[in-house]
C-alpha atoms as a PDB file:
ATOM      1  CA  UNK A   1      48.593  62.146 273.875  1.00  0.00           C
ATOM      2  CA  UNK A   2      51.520  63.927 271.577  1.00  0.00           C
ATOM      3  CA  UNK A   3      50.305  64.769 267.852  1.00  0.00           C
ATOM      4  CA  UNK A   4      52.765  64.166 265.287  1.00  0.00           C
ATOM      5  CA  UNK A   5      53.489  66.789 262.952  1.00  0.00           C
ATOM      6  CA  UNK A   6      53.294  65.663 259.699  1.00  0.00           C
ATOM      7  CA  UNK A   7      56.050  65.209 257.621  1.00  0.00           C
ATOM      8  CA  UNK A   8      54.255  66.690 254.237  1.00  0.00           C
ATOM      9  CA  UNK A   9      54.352  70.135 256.023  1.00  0.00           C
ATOM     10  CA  UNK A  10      57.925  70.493 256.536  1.00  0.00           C
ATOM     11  CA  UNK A  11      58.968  69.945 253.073  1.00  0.00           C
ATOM     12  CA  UNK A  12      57.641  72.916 251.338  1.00  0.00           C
ATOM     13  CA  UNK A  13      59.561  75.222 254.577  1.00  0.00           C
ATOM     14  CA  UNK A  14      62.541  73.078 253.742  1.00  0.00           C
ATOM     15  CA  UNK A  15      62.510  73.651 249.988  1.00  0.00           C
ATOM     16  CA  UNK A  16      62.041  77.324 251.012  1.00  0.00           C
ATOM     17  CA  UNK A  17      65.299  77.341 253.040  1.00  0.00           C
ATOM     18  CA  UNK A  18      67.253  75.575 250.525  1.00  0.00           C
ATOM     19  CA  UNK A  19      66.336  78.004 248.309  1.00  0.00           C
ATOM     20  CA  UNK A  20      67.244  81.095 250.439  1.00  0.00           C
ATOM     21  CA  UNK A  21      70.673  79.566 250.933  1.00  0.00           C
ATOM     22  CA  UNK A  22      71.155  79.110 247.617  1.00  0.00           C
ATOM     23  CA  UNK A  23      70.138  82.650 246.950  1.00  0.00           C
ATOM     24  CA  UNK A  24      72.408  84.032 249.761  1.00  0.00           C
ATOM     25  CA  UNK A  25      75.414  82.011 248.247  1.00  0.00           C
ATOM     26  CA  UNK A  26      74.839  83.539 245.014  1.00  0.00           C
ATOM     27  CA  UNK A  27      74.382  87.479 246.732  1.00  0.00           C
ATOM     28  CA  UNK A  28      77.858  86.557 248.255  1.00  0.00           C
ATOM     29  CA  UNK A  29      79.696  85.228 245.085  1.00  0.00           C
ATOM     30  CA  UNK A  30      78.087  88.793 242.967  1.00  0.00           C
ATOM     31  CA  UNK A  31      79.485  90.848 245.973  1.00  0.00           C
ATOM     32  CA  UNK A  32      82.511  89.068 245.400  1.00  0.00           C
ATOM     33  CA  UNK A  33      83.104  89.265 242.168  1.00  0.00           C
ATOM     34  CA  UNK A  34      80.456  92.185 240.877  1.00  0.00           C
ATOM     35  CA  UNK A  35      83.360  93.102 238.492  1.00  0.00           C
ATOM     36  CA  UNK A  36      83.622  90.513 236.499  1.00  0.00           C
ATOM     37  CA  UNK A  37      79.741  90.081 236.511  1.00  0.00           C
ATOM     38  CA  UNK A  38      79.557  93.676 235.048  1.00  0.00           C
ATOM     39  CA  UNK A  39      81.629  92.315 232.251  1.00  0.00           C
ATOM     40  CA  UNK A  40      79.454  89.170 231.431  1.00  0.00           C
ATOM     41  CA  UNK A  41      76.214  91.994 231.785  1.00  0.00           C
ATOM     42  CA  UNK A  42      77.701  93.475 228.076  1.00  0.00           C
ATOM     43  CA  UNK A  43      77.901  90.666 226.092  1.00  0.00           C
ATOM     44  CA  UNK A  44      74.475  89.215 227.141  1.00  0.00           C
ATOM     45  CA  UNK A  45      72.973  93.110 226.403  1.00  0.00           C
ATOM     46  CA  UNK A  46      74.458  93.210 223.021  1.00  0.00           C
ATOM     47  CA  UNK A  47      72.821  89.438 222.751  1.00  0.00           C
ATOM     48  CA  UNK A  48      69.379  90.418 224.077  1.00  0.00           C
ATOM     49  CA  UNK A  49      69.355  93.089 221.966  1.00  0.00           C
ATOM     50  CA  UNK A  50      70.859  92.730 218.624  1.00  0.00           C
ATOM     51  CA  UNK A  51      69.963  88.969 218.322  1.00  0.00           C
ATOM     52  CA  UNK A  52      67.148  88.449 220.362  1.00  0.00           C
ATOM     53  CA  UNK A  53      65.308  91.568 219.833  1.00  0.00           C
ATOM     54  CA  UNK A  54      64.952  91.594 216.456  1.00  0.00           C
ATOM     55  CA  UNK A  55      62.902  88.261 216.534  1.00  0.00           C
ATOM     56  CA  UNK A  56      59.668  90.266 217.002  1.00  0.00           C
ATOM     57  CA  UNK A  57      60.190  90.996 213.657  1.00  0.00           C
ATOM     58  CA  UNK A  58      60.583  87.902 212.023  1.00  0.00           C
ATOM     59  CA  UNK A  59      56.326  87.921 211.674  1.00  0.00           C
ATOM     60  CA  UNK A  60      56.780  90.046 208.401  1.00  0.00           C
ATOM     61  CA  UNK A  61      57.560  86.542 207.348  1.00  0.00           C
ATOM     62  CA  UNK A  62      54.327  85.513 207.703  1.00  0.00           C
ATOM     63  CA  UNK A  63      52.558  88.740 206.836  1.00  0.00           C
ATOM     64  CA  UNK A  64      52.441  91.088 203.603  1.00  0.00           C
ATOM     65  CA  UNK A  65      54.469  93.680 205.270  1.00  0.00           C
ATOM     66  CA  UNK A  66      54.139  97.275 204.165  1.00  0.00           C
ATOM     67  CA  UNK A  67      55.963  99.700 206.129  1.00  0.00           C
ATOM     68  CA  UNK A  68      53.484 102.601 206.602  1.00  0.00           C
ATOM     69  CA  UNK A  69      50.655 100.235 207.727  1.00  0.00           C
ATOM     70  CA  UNK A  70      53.483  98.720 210.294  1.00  0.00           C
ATOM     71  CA  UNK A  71      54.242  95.309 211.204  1.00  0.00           C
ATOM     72  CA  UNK A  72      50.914  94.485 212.968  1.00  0.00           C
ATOM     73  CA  UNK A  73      48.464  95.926 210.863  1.00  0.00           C
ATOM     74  CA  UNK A  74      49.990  93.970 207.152  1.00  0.00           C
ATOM     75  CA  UNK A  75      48.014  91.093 205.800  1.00  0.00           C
ATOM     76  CA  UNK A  76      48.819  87.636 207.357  1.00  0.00           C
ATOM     77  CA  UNK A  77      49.736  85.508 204.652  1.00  0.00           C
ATOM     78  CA  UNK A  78      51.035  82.396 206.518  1.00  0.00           C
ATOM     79  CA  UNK A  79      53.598  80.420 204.334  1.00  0.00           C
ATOM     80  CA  UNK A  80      53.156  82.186 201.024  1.00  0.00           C
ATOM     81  CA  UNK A  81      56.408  83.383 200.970  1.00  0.00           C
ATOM     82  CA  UNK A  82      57.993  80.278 201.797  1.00  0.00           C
ATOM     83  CA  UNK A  83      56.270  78.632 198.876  1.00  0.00           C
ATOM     84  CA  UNK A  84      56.746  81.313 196.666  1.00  0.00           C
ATOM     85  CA  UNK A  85      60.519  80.855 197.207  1.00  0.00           C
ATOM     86  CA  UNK A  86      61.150  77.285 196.794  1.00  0.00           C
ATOM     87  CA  UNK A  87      58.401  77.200 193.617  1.00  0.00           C
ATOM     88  CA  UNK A  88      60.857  79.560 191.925  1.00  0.00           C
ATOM     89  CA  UNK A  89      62.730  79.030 188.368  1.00  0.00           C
ATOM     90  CA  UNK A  90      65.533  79.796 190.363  1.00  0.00           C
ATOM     91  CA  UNK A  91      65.420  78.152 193.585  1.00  0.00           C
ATOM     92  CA  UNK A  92      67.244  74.761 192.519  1.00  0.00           C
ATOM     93  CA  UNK A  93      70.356  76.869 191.311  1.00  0.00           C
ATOM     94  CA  UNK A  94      70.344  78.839 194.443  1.00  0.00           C
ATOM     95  CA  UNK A  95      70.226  75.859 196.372  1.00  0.00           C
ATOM     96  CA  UNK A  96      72.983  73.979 194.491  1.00  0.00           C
ATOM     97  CA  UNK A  97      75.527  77.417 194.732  1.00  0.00           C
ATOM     98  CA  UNK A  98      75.238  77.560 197.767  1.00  0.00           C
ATOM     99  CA  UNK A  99      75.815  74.192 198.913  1.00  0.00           C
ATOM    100  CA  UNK A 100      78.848  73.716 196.574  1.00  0.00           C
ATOM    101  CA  UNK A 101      80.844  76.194 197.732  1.00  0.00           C
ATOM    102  CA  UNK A 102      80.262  74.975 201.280  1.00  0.00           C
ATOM    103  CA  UNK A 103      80.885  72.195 200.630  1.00  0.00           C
ATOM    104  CA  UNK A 104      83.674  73.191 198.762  1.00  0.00           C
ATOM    105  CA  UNK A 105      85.015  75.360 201.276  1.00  0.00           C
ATOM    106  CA  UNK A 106      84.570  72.626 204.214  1.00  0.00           C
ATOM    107  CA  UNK A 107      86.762  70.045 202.364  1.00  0.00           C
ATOM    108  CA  UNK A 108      89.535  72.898 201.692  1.00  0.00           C
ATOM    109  CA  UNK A 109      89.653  75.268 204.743  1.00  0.00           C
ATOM    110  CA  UNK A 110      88.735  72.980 207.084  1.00  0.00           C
ATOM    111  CA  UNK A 111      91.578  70.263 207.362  1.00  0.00           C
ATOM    112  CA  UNK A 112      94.326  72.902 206.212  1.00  0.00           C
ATOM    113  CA  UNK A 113      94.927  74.303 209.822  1.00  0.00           C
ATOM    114  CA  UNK A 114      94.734  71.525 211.411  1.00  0.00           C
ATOM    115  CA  UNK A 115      98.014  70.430 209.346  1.00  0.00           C
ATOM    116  CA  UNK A 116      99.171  73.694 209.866  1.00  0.00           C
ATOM    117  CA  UNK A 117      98.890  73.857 213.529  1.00  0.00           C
ATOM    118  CA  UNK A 118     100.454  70.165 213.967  1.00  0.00           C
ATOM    119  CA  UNK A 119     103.366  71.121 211.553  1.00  0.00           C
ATOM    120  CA  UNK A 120     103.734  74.312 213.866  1.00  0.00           C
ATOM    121  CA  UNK A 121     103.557  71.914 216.757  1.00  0.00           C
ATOM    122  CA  UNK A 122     106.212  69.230 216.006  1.00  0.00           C
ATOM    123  CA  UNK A 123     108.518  71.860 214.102  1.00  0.00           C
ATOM    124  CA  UNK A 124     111.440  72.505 216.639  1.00  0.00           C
ATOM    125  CA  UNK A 125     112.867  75.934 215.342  1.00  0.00           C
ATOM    126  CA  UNK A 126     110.884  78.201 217.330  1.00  0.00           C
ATOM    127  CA  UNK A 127     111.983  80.895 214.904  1.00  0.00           C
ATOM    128  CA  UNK A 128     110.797  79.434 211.637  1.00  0.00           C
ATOM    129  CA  UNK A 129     107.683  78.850 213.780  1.00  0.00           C
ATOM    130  CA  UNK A 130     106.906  82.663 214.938  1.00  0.00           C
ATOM    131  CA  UNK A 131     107.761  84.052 211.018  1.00  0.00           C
ATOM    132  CA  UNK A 132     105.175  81.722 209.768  1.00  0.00           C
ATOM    133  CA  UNK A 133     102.269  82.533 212.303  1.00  0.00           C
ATOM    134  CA  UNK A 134     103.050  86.341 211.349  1.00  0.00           C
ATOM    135  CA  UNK A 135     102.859  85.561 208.103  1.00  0.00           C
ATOM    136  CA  UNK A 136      99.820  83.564 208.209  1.00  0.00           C
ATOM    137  CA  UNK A 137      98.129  85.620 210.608  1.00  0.00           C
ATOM    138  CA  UNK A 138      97.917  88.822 208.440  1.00  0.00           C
ATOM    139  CA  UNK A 139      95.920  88.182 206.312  1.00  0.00           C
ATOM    140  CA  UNK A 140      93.082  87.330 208.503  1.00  0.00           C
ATOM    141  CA  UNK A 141      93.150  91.677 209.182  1.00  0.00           C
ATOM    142  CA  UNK A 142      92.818  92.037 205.256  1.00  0.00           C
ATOM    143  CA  UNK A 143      89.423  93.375 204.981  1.00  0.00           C
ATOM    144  CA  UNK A 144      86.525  92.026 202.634  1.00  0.00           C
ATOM    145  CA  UNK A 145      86.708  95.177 200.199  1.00  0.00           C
ATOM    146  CA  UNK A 146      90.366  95.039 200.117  1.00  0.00           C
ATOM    147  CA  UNK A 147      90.749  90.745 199.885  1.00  0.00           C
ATOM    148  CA  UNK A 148      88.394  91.597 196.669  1.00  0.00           C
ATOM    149  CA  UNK A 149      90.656  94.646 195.412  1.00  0.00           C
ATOM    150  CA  UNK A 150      94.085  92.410 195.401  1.00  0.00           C
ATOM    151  CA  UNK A 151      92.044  89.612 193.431  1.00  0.00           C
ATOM    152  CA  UNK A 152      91.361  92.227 190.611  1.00  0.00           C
ATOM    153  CA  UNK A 153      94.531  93.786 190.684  1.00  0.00           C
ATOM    154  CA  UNK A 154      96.320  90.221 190.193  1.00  0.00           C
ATOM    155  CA  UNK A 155      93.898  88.674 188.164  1.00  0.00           C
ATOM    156  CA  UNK A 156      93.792  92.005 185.487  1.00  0.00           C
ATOM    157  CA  UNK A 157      94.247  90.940 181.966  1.00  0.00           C
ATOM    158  CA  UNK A 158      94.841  94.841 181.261  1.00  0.00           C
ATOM    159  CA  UNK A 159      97.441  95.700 184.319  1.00  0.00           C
ATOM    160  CA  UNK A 160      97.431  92.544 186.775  1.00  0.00           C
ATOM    161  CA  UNK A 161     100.148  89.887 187.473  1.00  0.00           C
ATOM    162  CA  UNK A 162      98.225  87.380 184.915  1.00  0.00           C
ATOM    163  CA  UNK A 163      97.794  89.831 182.121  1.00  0.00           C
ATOM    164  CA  UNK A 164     101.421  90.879 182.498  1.00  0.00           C
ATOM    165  CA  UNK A 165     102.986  87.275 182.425  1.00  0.00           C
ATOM    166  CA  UNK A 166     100.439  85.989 180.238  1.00  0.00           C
ATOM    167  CA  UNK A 167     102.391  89.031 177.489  1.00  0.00           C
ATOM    168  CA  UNK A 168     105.318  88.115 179.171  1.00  0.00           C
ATOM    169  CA  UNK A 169     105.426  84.427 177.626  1.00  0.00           C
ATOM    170  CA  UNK A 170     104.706  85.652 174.520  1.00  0.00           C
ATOM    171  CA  UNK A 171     101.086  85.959 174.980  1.00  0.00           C
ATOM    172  CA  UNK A 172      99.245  88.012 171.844  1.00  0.00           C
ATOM    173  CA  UNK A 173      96.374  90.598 172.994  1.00  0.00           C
ATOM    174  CA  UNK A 174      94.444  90.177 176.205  1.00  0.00           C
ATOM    175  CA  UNK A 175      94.625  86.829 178.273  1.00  0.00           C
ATOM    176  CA  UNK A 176      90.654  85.390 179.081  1.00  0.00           C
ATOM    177  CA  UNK A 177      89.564  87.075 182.092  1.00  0.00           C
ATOM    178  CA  UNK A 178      89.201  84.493 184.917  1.00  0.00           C
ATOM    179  CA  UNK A 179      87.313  86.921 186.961  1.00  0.00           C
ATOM    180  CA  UNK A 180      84.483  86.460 184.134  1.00  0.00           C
ATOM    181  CA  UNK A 181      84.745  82.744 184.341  1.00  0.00           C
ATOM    182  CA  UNK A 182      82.131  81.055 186.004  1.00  0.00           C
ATOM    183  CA  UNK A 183      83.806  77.569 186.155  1.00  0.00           C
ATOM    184  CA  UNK A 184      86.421  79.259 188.259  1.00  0.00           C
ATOM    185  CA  UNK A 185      84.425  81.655 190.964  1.00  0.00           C
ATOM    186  CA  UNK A 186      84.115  78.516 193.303  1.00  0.00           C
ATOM    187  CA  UNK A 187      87.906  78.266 193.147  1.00  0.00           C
ATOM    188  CA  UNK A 188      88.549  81.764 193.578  1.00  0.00           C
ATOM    189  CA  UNK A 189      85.992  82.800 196.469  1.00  0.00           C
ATOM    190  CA  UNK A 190      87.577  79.587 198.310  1.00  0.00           C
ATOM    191  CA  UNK A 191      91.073  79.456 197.794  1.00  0.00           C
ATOM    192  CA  UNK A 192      91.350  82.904 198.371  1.00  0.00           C
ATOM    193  CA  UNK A 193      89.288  82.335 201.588  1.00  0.00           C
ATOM    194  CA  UNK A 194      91.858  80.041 202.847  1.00  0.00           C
ATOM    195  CA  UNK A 195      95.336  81.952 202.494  1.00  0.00           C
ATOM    196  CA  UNK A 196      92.959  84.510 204.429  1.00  0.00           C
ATOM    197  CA  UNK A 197      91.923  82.745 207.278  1.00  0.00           C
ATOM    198  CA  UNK A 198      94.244  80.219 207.681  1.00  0.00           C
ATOM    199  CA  UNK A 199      96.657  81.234 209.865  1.00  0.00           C
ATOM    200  CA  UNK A 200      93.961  82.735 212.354  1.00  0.00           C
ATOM    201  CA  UNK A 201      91.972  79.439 212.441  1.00  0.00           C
ATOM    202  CA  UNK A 202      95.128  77.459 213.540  1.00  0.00           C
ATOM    203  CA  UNK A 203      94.739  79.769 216.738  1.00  0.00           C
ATOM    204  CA  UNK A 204      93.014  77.691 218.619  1.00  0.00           C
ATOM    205  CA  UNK A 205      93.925  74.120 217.580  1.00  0.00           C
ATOM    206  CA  UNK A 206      97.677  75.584 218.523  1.00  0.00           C
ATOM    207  CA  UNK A 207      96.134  76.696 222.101  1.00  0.00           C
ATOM    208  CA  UNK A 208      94.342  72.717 222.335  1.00  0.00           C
ATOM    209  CA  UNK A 209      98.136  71.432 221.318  1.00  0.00           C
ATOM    210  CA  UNK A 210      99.959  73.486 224.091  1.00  0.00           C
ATOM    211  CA  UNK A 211      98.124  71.282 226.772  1.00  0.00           C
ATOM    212  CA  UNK A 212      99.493  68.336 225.458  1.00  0.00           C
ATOM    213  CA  UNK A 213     101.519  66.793 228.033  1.00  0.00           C
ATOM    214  CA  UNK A 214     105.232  65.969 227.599  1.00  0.00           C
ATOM    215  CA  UNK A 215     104.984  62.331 229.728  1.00  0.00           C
ATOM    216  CA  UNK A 216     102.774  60.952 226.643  1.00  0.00           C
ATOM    217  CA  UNK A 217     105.739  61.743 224.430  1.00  0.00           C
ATOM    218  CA  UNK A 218     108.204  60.243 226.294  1.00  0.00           C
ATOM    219  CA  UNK A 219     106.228  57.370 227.159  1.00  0.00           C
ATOM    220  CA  UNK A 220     105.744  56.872 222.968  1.00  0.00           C
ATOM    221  CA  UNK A 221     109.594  57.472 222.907  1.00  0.00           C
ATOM    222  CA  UNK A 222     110.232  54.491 225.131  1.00  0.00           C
ATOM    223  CA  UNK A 223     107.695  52.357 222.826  1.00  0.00           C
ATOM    224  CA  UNK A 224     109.753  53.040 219.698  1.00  0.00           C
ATOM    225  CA  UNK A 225     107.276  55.354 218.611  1.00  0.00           C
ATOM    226  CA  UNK A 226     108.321  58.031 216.061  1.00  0.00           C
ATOM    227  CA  UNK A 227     107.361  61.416 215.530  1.00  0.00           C
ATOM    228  CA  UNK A 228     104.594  60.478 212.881  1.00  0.00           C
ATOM    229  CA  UNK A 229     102.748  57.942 215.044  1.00  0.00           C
ATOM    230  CA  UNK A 230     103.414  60.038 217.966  1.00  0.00           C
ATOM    231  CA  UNK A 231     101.296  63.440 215.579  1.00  0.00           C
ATOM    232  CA  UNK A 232      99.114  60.091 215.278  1.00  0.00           C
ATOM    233  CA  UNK A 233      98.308  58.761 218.398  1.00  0.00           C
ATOM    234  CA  UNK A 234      99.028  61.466 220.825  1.00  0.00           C
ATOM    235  CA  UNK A 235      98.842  65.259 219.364  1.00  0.00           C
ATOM    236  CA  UNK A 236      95.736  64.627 217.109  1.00  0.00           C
ATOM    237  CA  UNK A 237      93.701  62.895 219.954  1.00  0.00           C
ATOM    238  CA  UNK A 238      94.286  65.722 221.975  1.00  0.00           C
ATOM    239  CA  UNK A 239      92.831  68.110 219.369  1.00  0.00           C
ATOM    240  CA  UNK A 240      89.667  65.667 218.320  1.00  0.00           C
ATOM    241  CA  UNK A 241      87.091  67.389 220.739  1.00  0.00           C
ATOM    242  CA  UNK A 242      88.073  70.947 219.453  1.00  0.00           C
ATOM    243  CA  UNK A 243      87.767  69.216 215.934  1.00  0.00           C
ATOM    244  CA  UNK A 244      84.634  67.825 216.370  1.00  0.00           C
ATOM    245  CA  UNK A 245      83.005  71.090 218.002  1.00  0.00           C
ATOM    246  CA  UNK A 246      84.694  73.004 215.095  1.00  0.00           C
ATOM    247  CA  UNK A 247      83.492  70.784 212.349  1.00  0.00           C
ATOM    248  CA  UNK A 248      79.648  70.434 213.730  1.00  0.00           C
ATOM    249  CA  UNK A 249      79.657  74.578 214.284  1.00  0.00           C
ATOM    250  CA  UNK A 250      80.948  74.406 210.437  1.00  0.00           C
ATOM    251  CA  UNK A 251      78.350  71.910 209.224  1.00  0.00           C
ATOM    252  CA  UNK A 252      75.550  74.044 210.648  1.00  0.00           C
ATOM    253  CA  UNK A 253      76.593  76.591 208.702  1.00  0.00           C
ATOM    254  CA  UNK A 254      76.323  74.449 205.444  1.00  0.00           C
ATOM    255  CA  UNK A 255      73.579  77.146 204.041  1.00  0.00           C
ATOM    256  CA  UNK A 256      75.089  80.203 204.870  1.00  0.00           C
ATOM    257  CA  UNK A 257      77.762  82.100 202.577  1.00  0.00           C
ATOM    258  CA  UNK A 258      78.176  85.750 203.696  1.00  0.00           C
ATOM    259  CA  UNK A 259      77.253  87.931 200.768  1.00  0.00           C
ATOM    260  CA  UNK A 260      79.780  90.952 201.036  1.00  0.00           C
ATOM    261  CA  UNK A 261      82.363  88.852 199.358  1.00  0.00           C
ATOM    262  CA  UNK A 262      80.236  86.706 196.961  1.00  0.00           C
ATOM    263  CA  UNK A 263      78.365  90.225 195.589  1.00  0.00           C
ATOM    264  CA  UNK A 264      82.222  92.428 195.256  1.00  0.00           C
ATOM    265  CA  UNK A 265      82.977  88.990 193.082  1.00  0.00           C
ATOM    266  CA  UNK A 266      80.092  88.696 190.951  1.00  0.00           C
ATOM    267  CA  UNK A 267      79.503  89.879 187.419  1.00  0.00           C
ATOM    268  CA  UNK A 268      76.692  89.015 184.963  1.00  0.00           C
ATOM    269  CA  UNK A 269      79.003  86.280 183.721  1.00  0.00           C
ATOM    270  CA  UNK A 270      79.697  84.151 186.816  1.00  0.00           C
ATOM    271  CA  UNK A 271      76.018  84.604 187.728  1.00  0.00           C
ATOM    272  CA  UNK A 272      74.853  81.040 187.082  1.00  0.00           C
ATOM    273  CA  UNK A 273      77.612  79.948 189.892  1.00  0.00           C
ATOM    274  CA  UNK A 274      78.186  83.265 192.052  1.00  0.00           C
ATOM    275  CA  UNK A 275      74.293  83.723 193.115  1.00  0.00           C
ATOM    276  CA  UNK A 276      73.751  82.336 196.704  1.00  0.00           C
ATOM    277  CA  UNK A 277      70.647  82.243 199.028  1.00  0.00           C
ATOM    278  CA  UNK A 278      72.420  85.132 200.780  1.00  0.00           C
ATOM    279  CA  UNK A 279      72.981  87.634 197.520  1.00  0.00           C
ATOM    280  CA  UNK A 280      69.824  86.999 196.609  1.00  0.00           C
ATOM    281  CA  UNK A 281      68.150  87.843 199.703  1.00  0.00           C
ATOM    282  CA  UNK A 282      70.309  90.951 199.677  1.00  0.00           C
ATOM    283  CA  UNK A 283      69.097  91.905 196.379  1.00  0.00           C
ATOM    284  CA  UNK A 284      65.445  91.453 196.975  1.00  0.00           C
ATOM    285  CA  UNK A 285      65.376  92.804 200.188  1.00  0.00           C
ATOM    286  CA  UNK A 286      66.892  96.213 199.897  1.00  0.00           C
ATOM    287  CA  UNK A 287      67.192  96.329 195.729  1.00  0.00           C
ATOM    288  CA  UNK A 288      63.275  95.673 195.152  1.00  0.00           C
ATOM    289  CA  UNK A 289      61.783  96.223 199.062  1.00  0.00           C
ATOM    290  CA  UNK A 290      60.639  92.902 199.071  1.00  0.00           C
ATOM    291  CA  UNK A 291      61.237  92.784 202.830  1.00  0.00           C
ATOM    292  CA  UNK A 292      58.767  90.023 203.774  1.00  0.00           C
ATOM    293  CA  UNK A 293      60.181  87.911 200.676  1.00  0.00           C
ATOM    294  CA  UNK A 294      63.315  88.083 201.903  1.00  0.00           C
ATOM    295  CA  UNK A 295      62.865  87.623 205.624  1.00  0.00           C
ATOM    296  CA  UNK A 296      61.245  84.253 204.716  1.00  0.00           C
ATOM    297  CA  UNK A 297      64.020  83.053 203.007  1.00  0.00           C
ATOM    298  CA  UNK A 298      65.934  84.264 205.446  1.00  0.00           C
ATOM    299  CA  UNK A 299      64.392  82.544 208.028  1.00  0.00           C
ATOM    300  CA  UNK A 300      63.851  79.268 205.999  1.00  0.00           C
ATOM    301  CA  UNK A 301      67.387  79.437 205.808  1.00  0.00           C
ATOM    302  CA  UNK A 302      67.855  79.248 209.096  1.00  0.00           C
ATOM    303  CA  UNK A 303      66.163  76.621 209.920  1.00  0.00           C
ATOM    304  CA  UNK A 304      67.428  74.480 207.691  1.00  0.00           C
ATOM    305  CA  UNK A 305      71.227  75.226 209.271  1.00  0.00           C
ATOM    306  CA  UNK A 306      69.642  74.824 212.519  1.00  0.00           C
ATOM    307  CA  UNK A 307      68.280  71.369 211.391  1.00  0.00           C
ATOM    308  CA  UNK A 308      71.895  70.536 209.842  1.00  0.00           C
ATOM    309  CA  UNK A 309      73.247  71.487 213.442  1.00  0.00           C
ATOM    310  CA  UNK A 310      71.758  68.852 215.595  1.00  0.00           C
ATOM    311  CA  UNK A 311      71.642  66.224 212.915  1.00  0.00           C
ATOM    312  CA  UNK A 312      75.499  66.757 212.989  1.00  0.00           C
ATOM    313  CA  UNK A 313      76.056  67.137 216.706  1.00  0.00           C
ATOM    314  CA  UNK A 314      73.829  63.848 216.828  1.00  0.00           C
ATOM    315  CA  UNK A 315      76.003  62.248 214.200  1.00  0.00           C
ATOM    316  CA  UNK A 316      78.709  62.832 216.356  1.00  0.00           C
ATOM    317  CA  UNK A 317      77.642  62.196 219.638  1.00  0.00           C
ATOM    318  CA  UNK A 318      76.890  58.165 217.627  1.00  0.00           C
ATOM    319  CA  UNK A 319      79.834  57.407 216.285  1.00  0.00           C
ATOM    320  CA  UNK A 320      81.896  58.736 219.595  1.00  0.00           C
ATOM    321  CA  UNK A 321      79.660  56.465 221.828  1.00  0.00           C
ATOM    322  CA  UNK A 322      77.971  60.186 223.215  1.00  0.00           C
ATOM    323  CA  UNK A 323      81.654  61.038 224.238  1.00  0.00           C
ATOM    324  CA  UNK A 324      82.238  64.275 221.675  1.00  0.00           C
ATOM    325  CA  UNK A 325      79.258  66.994 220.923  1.00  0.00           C
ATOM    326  CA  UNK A 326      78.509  70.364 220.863  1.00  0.00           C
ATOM    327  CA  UNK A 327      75.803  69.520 223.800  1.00  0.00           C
END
């Protein structure tokens, strides 16, 4: 009499094999293409390393770090920090600054190269088109120090272009410093911010418009359709994922505003709008060694923009029936 080998046993030898060959195939594509795998290996070092690594250190969070006792032998505090931060005077305005000039800065820079890249796309003088990506483009190489250097020069009362035409109208003494005003910091940090970084953020929407092919323009053509509803109904669908992606990367963002430009523009007079989260971590950090202060902010912070991520990548992924999202 034959005894059947049971079919429970060959499964795990199976899996085994499967897995070899998939292991083989992927020895074969790195011999193949080692290269290019060499290349991948630096980015993901520099991302182990310089974003990854320093996450041991976010415990001084949670502790009372002091630097000669080290990170693991400070006092564990839990969520003081935390609560000492959002129970301060000050936490409300922080909140508020930062927001509004997000906000602020979403609802100006954001739309503006889209338009810009469509009006580059439908414009038909090819020359008109490169002068204006040059001279959009450059500014985006300005750096920070400098971008805040040009906005003092022009905006002098003393020697700038305001001061001088201010005089020039018939103007008596100095002109009111706008760089002192702190109705108008908002304005100036994001306006400024936008003939910046215009040009360069129209890069891609430009590359997402190139793919657009020419048989859904001539097919509109034939309907009657003219060059509006064809920017309408053909060009901007095209660029909607990239949109999307952009606008939820963007949105996750909504608590961060990098400090290097913020602190160059601040003065003790455009305090009550110029102080972010970010400034003020800077300042407590590294002016008064506050580093576990700081790095609880800092990483309340970020939690709260990783929060705002998935609610808007969630958002989006609703109203495009799961069709458009980030993942």
């Amino acid at each position: 009499m034959k005894t059947k080998t049971p079919k429970a046993a060959a499964a795990p030898v199976a899996l085994t094999l499967r897995q070899r060959s998939k292991l083989q195939q992927f020895l074969v594509r790195f011999r193949k293409n080692w290269q290019l795998h060499m290349l991948v290996l630096i980015p993901v070092l520099y991302v182990v390393i310089f974003h990854f690594g320093p996450m041991y250190g976010l415990q001084i969070a949670f502790r009372d770090f002091k630097p000669r006792a080290g990170i693991w032998n400070s006092e564990w505090v839990g969520l003081k920090h935390i609560i000492n931060f959002v129970t301060a005077y000050n936490y409300g305005e922080l909140l508020w600054n930062t927001v509004a000039i997000n906000l602020y800065q979403t609802f100006i820079t954001f739309p503006i190269p889209i338009f810009l890249a469509l009006m580059l796309h439908v414009n038909e003088h090819k020359w008109l088109v490169k002068i204006t990506q040059n001279v959009t483009y450059v500014p985006h190489f300005i750096s920070t120090v400098v971008m805040v250097g040009i906005l003092n020069q022009v905006l002098s009362p003393v020697s700038g272009i305001v001061g001088n035409v201010y005089r020039a109208f018939g103007g008596v003494g100095l002109c009111p410093d706008i760089r002192a005003s702190a109705a108008a910091f908002r304005h100036l940090y994001v306006w400024s911010g936008t003939w910046q970084g215009m040009g360069w953020a129209t890069i891609l929407y430009v590359a997402a418009l190139s793919g657009v092919s020419s048989d859904l323009h001539e097919a509109a053509e034939l309907d009657g359709a003219s060059r509006w509803k064809r920017v309408i109904h053909v060009d901007l669908p095209t660029i909607m994922p990239t949109v999307i992606i952009k606008f939820i990367m963007q949105f996750g963002s909504m608590m961060t505003v990098g400090y290097q430009k913020v602190y160059l523009m601040q003065n003790d007079l455009n305090l009550s709008t110029s102080e972010v989260i970010s400034t003020y971590i800077y300042k407590v950090g590294l002016g008064k060694m506050q580093m576990s202060f700081s790095s609880a902010v800092g990483l309340f912070n970020s939690i709260i923009n990783t929060s705002l991520l998935f609610l808007a990548n969630s958002f989006s992924r609703w109203l495009t029936s799961g069709e458009q999202g980030l993942f």
